[in-house]
N, C-alpha and C. Protein backbone atom coordinates (compact mmCIF):
# COMPACT_ATOMS: atom_id res chain seq x y z
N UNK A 1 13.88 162.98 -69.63
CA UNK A 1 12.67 162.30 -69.20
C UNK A 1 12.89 161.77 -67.78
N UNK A 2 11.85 161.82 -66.73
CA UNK A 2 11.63 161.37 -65.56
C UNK A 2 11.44 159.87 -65.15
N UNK A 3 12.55 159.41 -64.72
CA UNK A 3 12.47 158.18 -64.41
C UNK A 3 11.51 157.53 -63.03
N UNK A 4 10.49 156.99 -63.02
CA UNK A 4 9.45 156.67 -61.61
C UNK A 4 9.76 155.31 -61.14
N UNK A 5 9.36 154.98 -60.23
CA UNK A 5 9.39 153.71 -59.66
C UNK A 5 8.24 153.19 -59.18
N UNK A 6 8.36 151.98 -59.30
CA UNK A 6 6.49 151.73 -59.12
C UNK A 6 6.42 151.38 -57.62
N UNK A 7 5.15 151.48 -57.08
CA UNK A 7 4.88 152.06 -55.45
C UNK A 7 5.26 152.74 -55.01
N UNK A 8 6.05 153.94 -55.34
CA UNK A 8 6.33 155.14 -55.50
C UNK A 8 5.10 155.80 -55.09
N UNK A 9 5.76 156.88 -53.84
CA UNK A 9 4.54 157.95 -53.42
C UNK A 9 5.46 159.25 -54.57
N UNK A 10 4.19 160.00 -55.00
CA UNK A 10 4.47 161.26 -55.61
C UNK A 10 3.76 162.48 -55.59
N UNK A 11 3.52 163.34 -55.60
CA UNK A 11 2.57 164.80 -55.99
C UNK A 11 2.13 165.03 -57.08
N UNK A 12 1.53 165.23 -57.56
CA UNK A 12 0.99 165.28 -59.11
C UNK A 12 1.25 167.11 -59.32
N UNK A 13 1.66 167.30 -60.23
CA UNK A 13 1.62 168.85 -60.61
C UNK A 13 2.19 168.58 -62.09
N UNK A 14 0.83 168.86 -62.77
CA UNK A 14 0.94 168.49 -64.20
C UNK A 14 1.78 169.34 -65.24
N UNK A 15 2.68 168.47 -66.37
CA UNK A 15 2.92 169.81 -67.19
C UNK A 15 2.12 169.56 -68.37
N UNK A 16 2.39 170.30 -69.38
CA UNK A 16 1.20 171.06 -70.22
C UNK A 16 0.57 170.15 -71.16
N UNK A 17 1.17 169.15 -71.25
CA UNK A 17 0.69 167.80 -71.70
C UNK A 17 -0.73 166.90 -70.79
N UNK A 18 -0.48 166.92 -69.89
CA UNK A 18 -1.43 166.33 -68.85
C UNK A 18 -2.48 167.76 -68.54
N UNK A 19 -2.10 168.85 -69.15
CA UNK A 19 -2.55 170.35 -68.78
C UNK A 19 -3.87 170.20 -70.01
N UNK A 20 -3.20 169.90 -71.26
CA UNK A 20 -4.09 169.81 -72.02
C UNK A 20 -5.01 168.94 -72.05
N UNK A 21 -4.55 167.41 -71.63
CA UNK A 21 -5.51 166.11 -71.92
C UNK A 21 -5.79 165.54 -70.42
N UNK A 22 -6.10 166.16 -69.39
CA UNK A 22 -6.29 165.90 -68.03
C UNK A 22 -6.11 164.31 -67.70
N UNK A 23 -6.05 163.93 -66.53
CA UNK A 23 -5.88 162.31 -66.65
C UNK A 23 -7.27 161.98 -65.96
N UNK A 24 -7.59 160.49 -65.79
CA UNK A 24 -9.20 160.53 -65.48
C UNK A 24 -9.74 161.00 -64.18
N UNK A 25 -8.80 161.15 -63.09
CA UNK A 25 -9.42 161.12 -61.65
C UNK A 25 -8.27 161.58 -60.84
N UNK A 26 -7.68 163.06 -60.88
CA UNK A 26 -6.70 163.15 -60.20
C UNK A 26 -6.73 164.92 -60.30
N UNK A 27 -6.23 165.70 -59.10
CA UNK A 27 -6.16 167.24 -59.50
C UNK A 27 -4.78 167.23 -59.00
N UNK A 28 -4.53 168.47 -59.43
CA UNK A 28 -2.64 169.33 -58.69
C UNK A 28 -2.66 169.30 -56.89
N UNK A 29 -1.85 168.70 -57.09
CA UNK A 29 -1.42 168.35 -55.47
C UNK A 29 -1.73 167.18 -54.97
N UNK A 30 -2.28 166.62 -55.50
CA UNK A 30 -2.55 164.94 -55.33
C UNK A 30 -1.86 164.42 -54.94
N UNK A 31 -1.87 163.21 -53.65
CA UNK A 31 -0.80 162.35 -53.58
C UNK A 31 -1.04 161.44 -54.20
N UNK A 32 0.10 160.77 -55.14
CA UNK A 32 -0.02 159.56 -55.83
C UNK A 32 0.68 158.17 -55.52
N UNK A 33 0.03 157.39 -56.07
CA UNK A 33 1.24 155.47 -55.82
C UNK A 33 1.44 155.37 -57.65
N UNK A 34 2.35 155.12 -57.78
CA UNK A 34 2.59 154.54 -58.99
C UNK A 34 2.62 152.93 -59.62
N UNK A 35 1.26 153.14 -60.62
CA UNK A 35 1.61 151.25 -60.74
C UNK A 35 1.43 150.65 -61.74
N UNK A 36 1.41 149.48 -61.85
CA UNK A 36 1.64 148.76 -63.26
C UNK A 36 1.11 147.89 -63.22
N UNK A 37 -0.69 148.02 -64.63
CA UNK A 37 -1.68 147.22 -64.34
C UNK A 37 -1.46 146.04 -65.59
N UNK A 38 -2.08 145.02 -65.21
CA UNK A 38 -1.86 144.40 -65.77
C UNK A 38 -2.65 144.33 -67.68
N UNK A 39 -1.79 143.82 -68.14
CA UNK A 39 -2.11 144.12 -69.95
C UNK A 39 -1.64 145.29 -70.17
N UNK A 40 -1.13 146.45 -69.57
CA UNK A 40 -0.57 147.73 -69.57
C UNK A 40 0.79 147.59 -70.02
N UNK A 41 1.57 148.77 -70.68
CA UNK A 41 2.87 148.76 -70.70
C UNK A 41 3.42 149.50 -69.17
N UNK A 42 4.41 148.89 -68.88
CA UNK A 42 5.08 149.03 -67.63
C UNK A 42 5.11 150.72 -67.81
N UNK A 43 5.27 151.04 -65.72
CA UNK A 43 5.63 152.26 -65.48
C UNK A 43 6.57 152.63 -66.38
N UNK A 44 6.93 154.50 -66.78
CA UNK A 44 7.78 154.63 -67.60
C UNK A 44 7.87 154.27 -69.48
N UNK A 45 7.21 153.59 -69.89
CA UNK A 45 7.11 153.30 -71.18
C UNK A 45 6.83 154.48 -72.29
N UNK A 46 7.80 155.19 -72.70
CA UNK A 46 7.05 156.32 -73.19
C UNK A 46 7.02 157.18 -72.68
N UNK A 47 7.44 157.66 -71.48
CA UNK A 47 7.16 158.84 -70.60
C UNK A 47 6.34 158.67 -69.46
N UNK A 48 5.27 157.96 -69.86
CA UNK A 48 4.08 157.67 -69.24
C UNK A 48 3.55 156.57 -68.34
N UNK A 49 2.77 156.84 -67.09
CA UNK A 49 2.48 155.66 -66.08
C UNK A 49 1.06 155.69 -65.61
N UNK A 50 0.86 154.81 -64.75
CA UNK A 50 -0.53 154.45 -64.59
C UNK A 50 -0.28 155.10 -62.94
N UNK A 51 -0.99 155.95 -62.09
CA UNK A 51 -1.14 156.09 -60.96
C UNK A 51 -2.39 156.15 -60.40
N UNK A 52 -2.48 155.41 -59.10
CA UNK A 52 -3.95 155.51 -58.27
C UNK A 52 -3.86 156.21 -56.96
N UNK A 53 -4.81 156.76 -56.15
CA UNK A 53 -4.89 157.50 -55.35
C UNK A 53 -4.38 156.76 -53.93
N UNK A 54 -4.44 157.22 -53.00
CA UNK A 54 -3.42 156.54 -51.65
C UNK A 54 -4.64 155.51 -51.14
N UNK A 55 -6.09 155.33 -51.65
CA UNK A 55 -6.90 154.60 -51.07
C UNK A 55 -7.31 153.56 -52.26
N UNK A 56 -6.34 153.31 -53.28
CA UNK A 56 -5.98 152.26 -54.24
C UNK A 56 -7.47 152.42 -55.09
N UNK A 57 -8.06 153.86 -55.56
CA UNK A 57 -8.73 153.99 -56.94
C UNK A 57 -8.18 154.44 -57.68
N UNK A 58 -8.61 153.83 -59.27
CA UNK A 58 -7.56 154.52 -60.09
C UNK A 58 -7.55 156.01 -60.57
N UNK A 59 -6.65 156.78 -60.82
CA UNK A 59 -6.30 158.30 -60.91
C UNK A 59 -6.17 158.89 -62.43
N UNK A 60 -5.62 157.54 -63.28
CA UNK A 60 -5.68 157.88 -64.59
C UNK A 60 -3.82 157.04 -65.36
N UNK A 61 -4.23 158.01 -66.30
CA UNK A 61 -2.54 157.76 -67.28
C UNK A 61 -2.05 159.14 -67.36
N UNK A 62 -0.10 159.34 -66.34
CA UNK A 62 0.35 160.62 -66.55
C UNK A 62 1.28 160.47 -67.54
N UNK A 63 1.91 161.93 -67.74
CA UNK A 63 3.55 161.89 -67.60
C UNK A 63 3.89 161.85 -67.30
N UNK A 64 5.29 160.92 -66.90
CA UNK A 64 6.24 161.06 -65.58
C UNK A 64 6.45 161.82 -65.39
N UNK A 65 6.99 163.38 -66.16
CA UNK A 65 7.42 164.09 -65.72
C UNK A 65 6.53 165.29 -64.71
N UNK A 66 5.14 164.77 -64.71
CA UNK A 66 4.53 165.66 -63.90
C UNK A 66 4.19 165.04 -62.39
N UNK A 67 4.99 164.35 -62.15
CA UNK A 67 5.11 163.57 -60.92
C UNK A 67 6.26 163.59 -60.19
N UNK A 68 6.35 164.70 -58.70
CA UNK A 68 7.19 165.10 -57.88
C UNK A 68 7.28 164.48 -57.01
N UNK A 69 8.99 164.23 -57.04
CA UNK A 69 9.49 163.40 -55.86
C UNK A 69 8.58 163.77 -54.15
N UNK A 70 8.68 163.44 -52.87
CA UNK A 70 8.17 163.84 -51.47
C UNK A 70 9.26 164.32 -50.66
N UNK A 71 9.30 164.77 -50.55
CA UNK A 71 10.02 164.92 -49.58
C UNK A 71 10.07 164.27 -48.00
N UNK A 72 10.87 164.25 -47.28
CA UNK A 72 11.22 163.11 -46.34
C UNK A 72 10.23 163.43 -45.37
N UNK A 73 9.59 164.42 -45.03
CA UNK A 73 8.34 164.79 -43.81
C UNK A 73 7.14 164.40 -44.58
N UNK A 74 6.89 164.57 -45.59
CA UNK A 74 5.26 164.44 -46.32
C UNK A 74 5.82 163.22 -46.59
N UNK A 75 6.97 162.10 -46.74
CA UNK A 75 6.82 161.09 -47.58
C UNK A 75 6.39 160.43 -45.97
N UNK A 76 7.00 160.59 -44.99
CA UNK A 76 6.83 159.76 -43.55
C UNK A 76 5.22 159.76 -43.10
N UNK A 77 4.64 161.49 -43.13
CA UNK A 77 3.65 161.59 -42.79
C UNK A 77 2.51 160.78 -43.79
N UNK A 78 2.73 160.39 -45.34
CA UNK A 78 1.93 160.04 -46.01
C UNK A 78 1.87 158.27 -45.93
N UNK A 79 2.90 157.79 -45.38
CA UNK A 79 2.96 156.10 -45.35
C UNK A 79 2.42 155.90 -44.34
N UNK A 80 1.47 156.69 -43.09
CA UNK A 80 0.77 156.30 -42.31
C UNK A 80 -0.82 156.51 -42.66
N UNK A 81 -0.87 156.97 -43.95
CA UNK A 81 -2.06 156.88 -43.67
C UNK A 81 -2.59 156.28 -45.43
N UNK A 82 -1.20 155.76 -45.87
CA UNK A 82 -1.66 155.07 -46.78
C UNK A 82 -2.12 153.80 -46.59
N UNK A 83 -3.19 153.55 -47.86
CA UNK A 83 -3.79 152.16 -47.37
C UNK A 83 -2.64 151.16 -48.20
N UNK A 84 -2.58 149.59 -47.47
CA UNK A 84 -1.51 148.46 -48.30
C UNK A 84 -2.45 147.97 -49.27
N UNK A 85 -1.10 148.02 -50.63
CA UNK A 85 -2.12 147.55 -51.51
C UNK A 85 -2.34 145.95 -51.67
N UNK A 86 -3.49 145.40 -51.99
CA UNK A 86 -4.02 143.84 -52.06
C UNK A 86 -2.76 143.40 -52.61
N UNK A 87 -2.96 142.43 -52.19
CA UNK A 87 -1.59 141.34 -53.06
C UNK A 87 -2.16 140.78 -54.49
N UNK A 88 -1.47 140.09 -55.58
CA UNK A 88 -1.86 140.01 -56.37
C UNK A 88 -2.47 140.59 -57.40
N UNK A 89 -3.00 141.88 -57.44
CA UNK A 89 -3.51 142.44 -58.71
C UNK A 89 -2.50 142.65 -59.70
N UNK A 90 -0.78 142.69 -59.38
CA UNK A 90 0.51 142.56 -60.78
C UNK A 90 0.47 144.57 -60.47
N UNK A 91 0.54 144.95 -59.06
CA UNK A 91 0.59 146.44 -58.97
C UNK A 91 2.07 146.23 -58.58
């Protein structure tokens, strides 16, 4: 099982689990943040995490394991044009 970290940038490329039961608001190739809402069980619980899109709407509930590390050019190029998330929401 895939261990995530929360505020974590990732790629979404689903496996057949997330293939079958889609998550609410997210397609293959997506960049993702990983986070942990509140009343939720933490990132990771089960396999499974809460991720929202780089402009902080929510994306749904994955598997970790369908969430790919960045690599060091897309992770640089993607922290400029991510938005910071609000303080306080327990993300």
């Amino acid at each position: 099982m895939k261990r995530v970290r929360v505020g974590r940038l990732y790629r979404y490329k689903p496996v057949l689990l997330d293939r079958a039961h889609p998550p609410y608001n997210v397609r293959e190739g997506d960049i993702v943040r990983v986070v942990n809402l509140p009343g939720c069980p933490k990132a990771g619980t089960m396999g499974h995490c809460h991720i929202e899109h780089l402009n902080g709407d929510f994306a749904g509930l994955v598997c970790c394991n369908s969430l790919e590390d960045l690599n060091a050019s897309e992770r640089k190029a993607t922290q400029r044009q991510a938005a910071p998330r609000p303080p306080g929401l327990g993300r």
